[in-house]
C-alpha atoms as a PDB file:
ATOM      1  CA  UNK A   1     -21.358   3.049  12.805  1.00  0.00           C
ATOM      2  CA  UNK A   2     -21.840   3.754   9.282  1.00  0.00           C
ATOM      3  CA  UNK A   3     -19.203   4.328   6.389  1.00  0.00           C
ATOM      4  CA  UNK A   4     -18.326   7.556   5.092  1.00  0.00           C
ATOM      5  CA  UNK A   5     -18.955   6.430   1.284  1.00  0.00           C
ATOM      6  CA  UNK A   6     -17.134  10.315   0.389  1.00  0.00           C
ATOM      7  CA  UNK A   7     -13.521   9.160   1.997  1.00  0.00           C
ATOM      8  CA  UNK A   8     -10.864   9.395  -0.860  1.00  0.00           C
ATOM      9  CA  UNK A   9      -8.596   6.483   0.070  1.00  0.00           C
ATOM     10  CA  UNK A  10      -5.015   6.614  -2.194  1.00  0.00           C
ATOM     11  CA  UNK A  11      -2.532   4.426  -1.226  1.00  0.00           C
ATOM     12  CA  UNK A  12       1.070   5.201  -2.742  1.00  0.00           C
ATOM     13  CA  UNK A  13       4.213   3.171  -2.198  1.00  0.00           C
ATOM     14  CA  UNK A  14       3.472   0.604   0.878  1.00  0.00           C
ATOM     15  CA  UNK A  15       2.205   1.078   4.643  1.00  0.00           C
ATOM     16  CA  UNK A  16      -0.785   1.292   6.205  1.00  0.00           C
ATOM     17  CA  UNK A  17      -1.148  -1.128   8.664  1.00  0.00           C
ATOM     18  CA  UNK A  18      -2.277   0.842  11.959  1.00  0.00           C
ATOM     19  CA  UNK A  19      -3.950   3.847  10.590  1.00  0.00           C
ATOM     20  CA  UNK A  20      -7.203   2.044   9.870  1.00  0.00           C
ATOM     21  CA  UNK A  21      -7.145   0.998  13.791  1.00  0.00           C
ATOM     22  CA  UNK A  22      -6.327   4.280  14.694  1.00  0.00           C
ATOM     23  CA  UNK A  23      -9.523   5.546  12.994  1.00  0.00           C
ATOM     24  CA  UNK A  24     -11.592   2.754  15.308  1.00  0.00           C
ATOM     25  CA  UNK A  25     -10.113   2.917  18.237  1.00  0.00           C
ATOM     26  CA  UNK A  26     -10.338   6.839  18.507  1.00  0.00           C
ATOM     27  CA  UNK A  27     -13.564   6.244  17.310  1.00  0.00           C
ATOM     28  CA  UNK A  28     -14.339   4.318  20.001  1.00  0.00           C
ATOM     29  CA  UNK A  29     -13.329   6.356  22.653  1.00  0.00           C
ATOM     30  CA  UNK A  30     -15.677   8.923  20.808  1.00  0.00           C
ATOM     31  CA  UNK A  31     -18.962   6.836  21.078  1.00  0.00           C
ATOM     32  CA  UNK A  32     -18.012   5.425  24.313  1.00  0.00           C
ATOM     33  CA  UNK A  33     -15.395   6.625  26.449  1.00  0.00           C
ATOM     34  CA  UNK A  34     -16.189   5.749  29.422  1.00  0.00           C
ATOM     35  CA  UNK A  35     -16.574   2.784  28.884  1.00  0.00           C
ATOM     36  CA  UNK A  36     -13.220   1.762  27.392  1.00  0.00           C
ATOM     37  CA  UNK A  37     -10.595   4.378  28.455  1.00  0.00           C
ATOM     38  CA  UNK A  38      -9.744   1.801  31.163  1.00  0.00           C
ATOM     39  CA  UNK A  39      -8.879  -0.925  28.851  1.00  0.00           C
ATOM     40  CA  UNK A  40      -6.039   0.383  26.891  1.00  0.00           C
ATOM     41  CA  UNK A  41      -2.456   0.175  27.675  1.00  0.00           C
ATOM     42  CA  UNK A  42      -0.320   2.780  28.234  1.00  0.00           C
ATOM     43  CA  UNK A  43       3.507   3.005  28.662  1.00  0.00           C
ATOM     44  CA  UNK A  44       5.219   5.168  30.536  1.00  0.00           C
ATOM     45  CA  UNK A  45       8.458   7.202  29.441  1.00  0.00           C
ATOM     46  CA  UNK A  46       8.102   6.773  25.499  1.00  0.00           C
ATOM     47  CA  UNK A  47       8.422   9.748  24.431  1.00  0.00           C
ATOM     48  CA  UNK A  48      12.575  10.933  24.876  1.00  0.00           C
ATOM     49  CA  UNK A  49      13.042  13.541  27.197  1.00  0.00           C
ATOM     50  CA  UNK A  50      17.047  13.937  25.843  1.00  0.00           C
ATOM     51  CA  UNK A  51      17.890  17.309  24.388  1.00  0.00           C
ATOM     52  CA  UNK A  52      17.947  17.882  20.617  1.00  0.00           C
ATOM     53  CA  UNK A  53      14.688  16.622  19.376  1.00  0.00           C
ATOM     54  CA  UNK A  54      13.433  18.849  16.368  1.00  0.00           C
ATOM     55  CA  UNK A  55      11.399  21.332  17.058  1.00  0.00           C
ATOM     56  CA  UNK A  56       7.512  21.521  16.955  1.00  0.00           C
ATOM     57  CA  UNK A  57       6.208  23.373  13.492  1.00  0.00           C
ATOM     58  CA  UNK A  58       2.363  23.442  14.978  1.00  0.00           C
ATOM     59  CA  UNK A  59       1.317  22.321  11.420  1.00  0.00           C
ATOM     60  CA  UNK A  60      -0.082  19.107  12.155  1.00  0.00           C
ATOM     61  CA  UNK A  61       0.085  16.476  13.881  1.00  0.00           C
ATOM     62  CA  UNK A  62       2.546  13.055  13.815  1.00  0.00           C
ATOM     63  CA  UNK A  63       2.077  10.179  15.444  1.00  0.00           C
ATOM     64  CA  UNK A  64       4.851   7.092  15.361  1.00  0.00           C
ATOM     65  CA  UNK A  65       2.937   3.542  14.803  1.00  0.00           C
ATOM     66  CA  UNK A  66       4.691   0.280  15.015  1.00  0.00           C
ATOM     67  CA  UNK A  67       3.083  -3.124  14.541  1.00  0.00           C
ATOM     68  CA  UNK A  68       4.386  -6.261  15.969  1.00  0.00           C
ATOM     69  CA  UNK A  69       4.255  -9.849  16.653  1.00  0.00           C
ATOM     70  CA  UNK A  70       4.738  -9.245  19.847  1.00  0.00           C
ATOM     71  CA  UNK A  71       3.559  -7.405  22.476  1.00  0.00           C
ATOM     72  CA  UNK A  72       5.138  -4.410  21.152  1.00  0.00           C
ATOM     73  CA  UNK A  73       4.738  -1.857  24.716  1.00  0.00           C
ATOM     74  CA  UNK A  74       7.356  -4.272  25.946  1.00  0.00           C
ATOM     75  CA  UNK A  75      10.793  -4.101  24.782  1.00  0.00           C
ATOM     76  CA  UNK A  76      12.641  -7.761  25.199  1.00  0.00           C
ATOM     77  CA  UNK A  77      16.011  -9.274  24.201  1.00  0.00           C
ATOM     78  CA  UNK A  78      15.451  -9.237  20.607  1.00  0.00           C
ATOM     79  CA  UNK A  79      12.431  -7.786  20.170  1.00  0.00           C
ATOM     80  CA  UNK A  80      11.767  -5.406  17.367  1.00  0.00           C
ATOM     81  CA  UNK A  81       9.534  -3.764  15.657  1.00  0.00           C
ATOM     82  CA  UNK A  82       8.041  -5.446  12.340  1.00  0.00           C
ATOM     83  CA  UNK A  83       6.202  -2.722  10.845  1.00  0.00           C
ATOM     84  CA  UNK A  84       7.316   1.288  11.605  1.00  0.00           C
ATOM     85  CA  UNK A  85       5.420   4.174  10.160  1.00  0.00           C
ATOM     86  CA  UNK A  86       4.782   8.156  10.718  1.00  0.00           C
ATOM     87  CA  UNK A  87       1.367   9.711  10.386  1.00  0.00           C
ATOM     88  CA  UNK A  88       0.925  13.179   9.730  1.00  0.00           C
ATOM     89  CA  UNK A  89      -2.407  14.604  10.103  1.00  0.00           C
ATOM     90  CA  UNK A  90      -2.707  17.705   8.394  1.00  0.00           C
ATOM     91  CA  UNK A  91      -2.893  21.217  10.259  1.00  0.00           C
ATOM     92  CA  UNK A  92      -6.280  21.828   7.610  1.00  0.00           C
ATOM     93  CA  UNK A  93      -7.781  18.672   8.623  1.00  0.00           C
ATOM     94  CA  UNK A  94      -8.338  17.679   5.265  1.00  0.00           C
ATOM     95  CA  UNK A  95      -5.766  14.511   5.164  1.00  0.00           C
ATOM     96  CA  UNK A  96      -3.903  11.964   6.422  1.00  0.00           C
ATOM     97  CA  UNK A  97      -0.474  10.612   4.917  1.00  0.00           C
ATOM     98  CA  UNK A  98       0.895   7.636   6.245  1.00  0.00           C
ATOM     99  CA  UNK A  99       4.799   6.902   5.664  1.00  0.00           C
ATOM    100  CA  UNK A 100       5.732   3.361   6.090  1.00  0.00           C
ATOM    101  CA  UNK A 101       9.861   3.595   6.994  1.00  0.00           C
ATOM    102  CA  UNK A 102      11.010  -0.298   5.598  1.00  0.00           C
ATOM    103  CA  UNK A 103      12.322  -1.911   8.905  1.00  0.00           C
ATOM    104  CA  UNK A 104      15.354  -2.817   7.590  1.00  0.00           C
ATOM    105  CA  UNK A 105      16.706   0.446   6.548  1.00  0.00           C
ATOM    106  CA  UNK A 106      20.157   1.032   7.212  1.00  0.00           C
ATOM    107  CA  UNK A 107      20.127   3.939   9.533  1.00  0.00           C
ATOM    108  CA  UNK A 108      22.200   5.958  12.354  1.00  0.00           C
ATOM    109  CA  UNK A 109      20.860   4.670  15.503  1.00  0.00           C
ATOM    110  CA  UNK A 110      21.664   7.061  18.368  1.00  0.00           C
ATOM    111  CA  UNK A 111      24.672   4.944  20.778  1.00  0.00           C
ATOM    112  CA  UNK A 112      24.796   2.397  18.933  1.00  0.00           C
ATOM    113  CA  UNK A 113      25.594   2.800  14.881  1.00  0.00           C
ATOM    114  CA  UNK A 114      25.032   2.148  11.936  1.00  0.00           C
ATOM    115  CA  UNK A 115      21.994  -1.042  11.926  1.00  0.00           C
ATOM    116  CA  UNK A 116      18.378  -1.452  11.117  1.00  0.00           C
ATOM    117  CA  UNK A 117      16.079   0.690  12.010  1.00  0.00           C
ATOM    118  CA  UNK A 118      13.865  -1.976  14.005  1.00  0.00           C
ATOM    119  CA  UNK A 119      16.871  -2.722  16.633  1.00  0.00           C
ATOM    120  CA  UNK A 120      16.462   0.421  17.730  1.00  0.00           C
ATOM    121  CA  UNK A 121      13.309  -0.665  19.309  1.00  0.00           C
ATOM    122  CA  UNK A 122      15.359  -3.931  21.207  1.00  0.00           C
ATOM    123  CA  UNK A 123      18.098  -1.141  21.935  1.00  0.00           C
ATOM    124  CA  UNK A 124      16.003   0.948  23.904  1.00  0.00           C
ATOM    125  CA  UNK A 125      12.260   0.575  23.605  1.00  0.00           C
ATOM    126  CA  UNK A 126      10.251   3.689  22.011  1.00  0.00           C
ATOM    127  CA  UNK A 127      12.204   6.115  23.434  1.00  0.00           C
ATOM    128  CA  UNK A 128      14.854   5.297  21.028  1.00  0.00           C
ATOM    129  CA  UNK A 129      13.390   4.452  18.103  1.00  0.00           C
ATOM    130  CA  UNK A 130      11.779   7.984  18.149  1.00  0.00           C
ATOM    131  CA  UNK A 131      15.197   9.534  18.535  1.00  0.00           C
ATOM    132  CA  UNK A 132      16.423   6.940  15.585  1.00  0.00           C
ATOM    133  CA  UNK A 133      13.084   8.466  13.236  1.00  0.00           C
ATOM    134  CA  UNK A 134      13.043  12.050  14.485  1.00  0.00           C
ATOM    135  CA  UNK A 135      16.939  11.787  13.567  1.00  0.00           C
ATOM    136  CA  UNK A 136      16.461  10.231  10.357  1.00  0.00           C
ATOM    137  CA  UNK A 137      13.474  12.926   9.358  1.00  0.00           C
ATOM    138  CA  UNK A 138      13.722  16.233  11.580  1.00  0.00           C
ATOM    139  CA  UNK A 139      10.178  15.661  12.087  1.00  0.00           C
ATOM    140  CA  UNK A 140       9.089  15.675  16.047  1.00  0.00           C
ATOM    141  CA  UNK A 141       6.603  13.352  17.031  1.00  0.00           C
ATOM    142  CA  UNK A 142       3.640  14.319  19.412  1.00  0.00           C
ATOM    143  CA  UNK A 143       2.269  10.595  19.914  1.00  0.00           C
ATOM    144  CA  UNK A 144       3.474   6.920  19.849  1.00  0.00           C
ATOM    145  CA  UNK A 145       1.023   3.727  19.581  1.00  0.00           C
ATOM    146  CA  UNK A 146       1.336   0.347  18.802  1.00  0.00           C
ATOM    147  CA  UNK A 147       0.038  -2.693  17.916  1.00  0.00           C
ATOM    148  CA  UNK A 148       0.119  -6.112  18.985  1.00  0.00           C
ATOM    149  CA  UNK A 149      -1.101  -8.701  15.420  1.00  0.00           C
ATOM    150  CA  UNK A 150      -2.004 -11.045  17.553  1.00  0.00           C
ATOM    151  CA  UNK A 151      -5.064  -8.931  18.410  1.00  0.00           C
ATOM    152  CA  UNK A 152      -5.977  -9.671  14.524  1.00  0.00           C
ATOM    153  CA  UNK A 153      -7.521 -12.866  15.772  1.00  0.00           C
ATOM    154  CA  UNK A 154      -9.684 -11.528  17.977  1.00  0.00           C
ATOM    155  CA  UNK A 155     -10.460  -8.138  15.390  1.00  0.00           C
ATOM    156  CA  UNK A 156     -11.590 -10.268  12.753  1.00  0.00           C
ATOM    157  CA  UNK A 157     -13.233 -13.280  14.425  1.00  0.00           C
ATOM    158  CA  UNK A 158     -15.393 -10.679  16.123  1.00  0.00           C
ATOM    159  CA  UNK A 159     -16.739  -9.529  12.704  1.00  0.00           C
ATOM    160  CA  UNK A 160     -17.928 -12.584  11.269  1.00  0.00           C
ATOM    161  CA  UNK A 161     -14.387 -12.871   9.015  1.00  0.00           C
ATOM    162  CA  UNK A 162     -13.233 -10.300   6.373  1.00  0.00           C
ATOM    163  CA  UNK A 163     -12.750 -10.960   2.410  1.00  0.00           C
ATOM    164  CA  UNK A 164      -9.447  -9.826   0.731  1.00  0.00           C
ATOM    165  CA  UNK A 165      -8.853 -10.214  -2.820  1.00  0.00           C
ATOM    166  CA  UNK A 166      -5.278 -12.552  -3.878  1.00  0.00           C
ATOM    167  CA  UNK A 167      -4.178 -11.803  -7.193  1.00  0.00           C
ATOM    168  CA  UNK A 168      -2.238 -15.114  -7.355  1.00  0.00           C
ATOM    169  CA  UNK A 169      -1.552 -18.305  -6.223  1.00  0.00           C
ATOM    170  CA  UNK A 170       0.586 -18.306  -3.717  1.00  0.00           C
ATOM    171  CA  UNK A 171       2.226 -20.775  -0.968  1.00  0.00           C
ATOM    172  CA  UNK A 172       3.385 -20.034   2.552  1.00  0.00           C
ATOM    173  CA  UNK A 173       6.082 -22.512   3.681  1.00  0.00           C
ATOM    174  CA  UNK A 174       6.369 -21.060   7.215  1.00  0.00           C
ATOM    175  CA  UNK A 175       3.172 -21.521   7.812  1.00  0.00           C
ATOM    176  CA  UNK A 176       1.800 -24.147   5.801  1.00  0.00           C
ATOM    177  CA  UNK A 177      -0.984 -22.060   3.721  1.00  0.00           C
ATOM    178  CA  UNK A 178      -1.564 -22.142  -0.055  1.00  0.00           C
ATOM    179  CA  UNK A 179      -3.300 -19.431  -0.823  1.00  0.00           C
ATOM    180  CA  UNK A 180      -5.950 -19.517  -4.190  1.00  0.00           C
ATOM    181  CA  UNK A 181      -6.241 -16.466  -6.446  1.00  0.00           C
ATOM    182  CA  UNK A 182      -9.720 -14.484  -5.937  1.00  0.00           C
ATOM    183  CA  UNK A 183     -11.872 -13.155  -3.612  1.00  0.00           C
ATOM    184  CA  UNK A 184     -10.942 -15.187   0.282  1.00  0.00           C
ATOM    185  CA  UNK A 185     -12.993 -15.360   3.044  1.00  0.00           C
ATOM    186  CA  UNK A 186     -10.514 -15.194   6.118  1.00  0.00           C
ATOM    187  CA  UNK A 187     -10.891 -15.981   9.411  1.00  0.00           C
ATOM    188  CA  UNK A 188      -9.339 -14.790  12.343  1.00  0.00           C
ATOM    189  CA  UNK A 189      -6.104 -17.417  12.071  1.00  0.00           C
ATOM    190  CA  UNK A 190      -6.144 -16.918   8.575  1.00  0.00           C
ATOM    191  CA  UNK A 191      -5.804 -12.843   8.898  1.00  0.00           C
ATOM    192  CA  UNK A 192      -3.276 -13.574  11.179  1.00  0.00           C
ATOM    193  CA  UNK A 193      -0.866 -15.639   8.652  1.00  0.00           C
ATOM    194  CA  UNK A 194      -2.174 -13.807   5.718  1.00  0.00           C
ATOM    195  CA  UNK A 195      -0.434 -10.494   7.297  1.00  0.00           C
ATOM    196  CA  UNK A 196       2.419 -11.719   8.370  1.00  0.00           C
ATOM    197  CA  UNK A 197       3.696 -13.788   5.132  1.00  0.00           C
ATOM    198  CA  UNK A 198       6.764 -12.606   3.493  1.00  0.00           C
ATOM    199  CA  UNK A 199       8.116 -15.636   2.318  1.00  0.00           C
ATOM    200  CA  UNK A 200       7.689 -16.716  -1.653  1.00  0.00           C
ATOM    201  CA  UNK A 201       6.184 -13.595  -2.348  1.00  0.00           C
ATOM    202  CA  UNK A 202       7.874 -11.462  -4.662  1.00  0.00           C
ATOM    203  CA  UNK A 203       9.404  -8.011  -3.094  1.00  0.00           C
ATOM    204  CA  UNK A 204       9.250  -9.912   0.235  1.00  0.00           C
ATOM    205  CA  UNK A 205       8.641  -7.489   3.342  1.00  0.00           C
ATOM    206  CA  UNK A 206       6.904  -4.920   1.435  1.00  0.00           C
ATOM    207  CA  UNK A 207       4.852  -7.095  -0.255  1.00  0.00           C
ATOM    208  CA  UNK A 208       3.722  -8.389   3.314  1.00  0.00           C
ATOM    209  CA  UNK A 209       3.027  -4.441   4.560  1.00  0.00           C
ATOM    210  CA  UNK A 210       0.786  -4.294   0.877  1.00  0.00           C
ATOM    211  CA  UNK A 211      -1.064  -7.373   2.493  1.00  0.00           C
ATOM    212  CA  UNK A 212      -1.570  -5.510   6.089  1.00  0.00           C
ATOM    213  CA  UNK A 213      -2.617  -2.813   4.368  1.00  0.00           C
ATOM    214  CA  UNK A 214      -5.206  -4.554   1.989  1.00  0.00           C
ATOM    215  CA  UNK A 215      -6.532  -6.707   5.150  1.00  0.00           C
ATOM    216  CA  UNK A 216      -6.994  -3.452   7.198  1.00  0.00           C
ATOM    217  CA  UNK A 217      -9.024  -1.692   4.210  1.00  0.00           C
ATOM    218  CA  UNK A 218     -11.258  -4.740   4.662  1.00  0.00           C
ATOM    219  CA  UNK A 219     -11.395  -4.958   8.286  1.00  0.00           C
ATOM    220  CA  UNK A 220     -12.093  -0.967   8.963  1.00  0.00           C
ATOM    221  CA  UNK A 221     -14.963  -1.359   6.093  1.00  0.00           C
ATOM    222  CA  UNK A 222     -16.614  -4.331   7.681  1.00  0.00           C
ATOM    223  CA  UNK A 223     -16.736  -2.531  10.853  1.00  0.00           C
ATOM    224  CA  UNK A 224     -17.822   0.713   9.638  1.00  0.00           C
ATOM    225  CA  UNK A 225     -20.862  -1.386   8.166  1.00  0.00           C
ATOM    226  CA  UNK A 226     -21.393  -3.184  11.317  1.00  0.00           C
ATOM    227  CA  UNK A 227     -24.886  -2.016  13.095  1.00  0.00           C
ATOM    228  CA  UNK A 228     -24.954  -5.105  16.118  1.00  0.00           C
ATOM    229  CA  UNK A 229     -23.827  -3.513  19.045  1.00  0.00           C
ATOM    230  CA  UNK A 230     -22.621  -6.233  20.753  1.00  0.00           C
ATOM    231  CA  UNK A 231     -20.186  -7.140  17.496  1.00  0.00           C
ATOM    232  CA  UNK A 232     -19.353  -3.498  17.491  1.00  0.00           C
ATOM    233  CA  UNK A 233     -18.652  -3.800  21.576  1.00  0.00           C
ATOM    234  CA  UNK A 234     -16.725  -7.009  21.152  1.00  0.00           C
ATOM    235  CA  UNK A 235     -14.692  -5.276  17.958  1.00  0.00           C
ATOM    236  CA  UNK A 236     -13.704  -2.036  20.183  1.00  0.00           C
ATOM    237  CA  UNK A 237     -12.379  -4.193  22.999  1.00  0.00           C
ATOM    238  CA  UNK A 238     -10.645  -6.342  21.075  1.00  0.00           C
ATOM    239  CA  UNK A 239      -8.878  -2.986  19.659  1.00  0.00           C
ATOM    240  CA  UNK A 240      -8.381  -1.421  22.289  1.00  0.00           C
ATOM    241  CA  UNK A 241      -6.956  -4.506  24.013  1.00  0.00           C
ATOM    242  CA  UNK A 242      -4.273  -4.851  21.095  1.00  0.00           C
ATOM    243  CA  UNK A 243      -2.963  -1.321  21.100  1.00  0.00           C
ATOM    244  CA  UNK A 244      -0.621   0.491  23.621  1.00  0.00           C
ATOM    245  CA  UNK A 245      -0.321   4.466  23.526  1.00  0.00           C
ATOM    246  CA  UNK A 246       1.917   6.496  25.466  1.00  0.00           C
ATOM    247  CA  UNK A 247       1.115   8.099  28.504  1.00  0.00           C
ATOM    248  CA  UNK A 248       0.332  11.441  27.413  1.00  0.00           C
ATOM    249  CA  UNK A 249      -2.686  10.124  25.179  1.00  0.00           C
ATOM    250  CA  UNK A 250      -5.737  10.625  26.940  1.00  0.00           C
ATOM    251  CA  UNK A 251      -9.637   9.750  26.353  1.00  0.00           C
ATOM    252  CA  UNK A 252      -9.585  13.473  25.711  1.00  0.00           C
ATOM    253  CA  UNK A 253      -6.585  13.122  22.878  1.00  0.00           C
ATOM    254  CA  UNK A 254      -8.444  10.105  21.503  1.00  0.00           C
ATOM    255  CA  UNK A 255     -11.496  11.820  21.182  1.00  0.00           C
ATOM    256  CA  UNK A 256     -10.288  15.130  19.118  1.00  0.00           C
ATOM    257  CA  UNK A 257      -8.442  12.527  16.782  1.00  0.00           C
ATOM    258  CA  UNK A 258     -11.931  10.634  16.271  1.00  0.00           C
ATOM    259  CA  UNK A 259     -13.400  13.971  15.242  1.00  0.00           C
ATOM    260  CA  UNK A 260     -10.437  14.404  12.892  1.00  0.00           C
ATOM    261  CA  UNK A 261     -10.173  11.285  11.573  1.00  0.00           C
ATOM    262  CA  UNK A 262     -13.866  10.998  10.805  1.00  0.00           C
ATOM    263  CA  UNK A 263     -13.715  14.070   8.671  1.00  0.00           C
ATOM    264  CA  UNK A 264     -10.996  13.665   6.697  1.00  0.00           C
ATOM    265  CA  UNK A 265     -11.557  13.761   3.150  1.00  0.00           C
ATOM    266  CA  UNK A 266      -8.204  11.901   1.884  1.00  0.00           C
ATOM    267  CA  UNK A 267      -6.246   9.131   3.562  1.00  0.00           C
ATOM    268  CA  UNK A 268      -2.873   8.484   1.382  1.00  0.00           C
ATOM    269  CA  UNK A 269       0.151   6.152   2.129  1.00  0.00           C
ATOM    270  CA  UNK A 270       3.420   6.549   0.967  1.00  0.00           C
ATOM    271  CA  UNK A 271       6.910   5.063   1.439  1.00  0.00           C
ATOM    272  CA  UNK A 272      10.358   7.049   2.498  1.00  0.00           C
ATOM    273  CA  UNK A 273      12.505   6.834  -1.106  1.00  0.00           C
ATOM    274  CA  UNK A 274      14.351   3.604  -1.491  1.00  0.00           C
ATOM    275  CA  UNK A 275      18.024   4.144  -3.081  1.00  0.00           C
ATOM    276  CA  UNK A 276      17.399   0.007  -2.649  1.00  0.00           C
ATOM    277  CA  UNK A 277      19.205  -3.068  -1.315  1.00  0.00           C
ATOM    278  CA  UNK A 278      22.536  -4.074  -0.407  1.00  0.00           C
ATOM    279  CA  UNK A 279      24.199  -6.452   2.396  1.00  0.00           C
ATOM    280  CA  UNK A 280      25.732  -5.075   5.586  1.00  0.00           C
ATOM    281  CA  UNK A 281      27.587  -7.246   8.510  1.00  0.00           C
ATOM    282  CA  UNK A 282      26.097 -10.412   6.694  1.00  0.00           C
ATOM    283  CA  UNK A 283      22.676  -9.447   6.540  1.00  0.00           C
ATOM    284  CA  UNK A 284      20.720  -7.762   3.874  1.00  0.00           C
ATOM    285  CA  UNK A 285      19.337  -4.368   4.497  1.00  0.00           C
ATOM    286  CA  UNK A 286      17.534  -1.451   2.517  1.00  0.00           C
ATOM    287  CA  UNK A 287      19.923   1.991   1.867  1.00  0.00           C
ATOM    288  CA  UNK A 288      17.321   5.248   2.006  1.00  0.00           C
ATOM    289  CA  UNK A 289      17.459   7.720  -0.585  1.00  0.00           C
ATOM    290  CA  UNK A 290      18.985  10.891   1.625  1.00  0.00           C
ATOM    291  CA  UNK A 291      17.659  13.776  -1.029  1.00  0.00           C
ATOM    292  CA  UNK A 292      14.645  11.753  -1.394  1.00  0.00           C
ATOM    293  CA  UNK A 293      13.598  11.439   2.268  1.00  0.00           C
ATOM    294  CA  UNK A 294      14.803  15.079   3.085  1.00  0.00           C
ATOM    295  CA  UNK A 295      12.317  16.646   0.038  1.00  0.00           C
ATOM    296  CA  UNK A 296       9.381  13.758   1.824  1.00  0.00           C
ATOM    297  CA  UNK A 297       9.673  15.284   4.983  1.00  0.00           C
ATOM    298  CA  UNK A 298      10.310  18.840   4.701  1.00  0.00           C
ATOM    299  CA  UNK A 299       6.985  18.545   3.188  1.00  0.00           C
ATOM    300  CA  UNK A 300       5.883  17.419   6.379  1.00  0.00           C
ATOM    301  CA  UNK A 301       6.929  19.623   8.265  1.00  0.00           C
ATOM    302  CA  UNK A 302       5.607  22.663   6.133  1.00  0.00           C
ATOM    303  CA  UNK A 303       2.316  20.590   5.996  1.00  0.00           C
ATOM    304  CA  UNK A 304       2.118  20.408   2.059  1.00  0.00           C
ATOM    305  CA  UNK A 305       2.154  16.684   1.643  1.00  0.00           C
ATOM    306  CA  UNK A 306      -0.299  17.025  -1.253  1.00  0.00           C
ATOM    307  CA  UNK A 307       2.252  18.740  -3.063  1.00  0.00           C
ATOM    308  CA  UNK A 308       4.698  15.913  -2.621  1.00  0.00           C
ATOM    309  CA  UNK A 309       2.112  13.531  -3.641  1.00  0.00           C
ATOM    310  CA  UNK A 310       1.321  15.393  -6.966  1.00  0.00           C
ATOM    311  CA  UNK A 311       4.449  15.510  -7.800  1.00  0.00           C
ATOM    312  CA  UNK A 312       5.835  11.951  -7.374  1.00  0.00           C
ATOM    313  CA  UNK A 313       2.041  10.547  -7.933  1.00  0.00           C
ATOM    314  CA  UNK A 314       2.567   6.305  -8.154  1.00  0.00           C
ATOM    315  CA  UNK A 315      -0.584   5.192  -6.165  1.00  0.00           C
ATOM    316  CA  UNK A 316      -1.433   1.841  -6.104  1.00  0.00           C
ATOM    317  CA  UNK A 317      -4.718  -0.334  -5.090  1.00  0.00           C
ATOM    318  CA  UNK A 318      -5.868  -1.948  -1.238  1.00  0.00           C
ATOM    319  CA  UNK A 319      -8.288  -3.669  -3.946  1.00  0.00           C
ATOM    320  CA  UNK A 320      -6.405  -6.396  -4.887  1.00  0.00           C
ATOM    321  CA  UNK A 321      -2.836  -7.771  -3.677  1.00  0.00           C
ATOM    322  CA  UNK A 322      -0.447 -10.902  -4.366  1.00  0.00           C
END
């Protein structure tokens, strides 16, 4: 597996967690499908069969990610969904925007409110939360996959450790980590706390989703440059054991999103406009900017991200985080 050294990567606002996975786990399906189709999970009924869902544009492609601690394919009292995000792959092939949605926006959740976005998830598993996002966006989603951080362990350990790059000193209380400015060699329990920290960092959650994204730049780099193929086996399964899909993602779906993945010039994350925080039924929560989000995503749906981008511009480094 070698890197494509030509791949523009931008990343503006926060996000970015799964789409790096994405890249290797379609990727490998496409070197060898056979061989792992049978190891990934699959849920059925994910995708909400209720009337009303916006219609398809054909420009492009959108697939819902979530990230969580837990296994994320099965909804439980009180589960939710840490990390939510909507990738749009471009009609032209030519890019891929991520758009982290902060979990605790305050959103309409279909039967049930006015709450965070991420209950929607305990409410009623991934059929609902894509009713909550294709409700909050009028975009329609084709595919839904998600992914269990514990299978960070097992990701990293399997490549020898990653290095991520802490622009400060920094201490975890809920875990009990200090973390040194500079360059860090992490382990697989380290990657695991370092992406999951939120506490005594400045801008909290979205710091944390800076710090996913940062440690999966480094991860899908290290195993780009990996050429033992029994780390690069190990890797894969330890992928493709940490991500669920739903059912109507097959080898053969996988396998035309490796192609497209692979030759995308441009990979650029964003964030839905913040209007910013406030406290509702005794808990603090993040208001969305209405005219913001609906200018974000009827770019999506016409498939002109770019010009969104050039217009609102703000990009910010996977280099180097706090």
């Amino acid at each position: 597996m070698l890197r494509n050294k030509g791949r523009r990567r931008v990343a503006i606002g926060c996000g970015g967690l799964a789409l790096g996975l994405m890249v290797l786990l379609a990727s490998g399906f496409y070197l060898l499908q056979r061989a792992y189709n049978g190891e990934v999970r699959r849920v059925a009924g994910a995708l909400p069969t209720a009337p009303g869902r916006p219609s398809s544009t054909g420009r492009g492609e959108n697939w819902l990610l979530i990230g969580s601690d837990r296994r994320a394919d099965i909804p439980s009292m009180g589960a939710r969904a840490d990390t939510i995000m909507l990738v749009h792959l471009s009609g032209r092939g030519d890019r891929v925007s991520l758009i982290s949605i902060p979990r605790d926006g305050w959103v309409p959740v279909p039967g049930h409110g006015t709450t965070k976005i991420n209950a929607a998830f305990a409410y009623g598993g991934p059929p609902l939360l894509i009713r909550t996002v294709e409700q909050l966006t009028h975009v329609r989603v084709d595919h839904y996959a998600a992914l269990d951080f514990g299978g960070f362990v097992k990701m990293t350990d399997t490549l020898g450790g990653v290095d991520v790059t802490i622009t400060k000193r920094t201490h975890d209380p809920m875990h009990n980590r200090t973390w040194e400015a500079g360059r860090r060699h992490l382990n697989g329990a380290e990657a695991l706390d370092f992406v999951r920290q939120r506490w005594n960092l400045p801008s909290g959650d979205l710091d944390r989703i800076k710090r996913q994204q940062a440690f999966l730049h480094a991860l899908a780099d290290k195993a780009m440059d990996t050429r033992n193929p029994i780390r690069i086996d190990r890797f894969v399964r330890a992928v493709t054991g940490s991500v669920t899909v739903d059912d109507s993602v097959t080898a053969g779906t996988l396998r035309r999103l490796a192609r497209r993945l692979l030759k995308t010039s441009l990979t650029e994350y964003l964030t839905v406009p913040v209007a910013g925080t406030a406290e509702r039924d005794r808990q603090s929560v993040v208001l969305l900017d209405e005219d913001g989000m609906r200018t974000l995503f009827t770019t999506v749906r016409q498939d002109r991200v770019g010009d969104y981008v050039a217009r609102n511009g703000a990009a910010n480094s996977v280099d180097a985080v706090r």
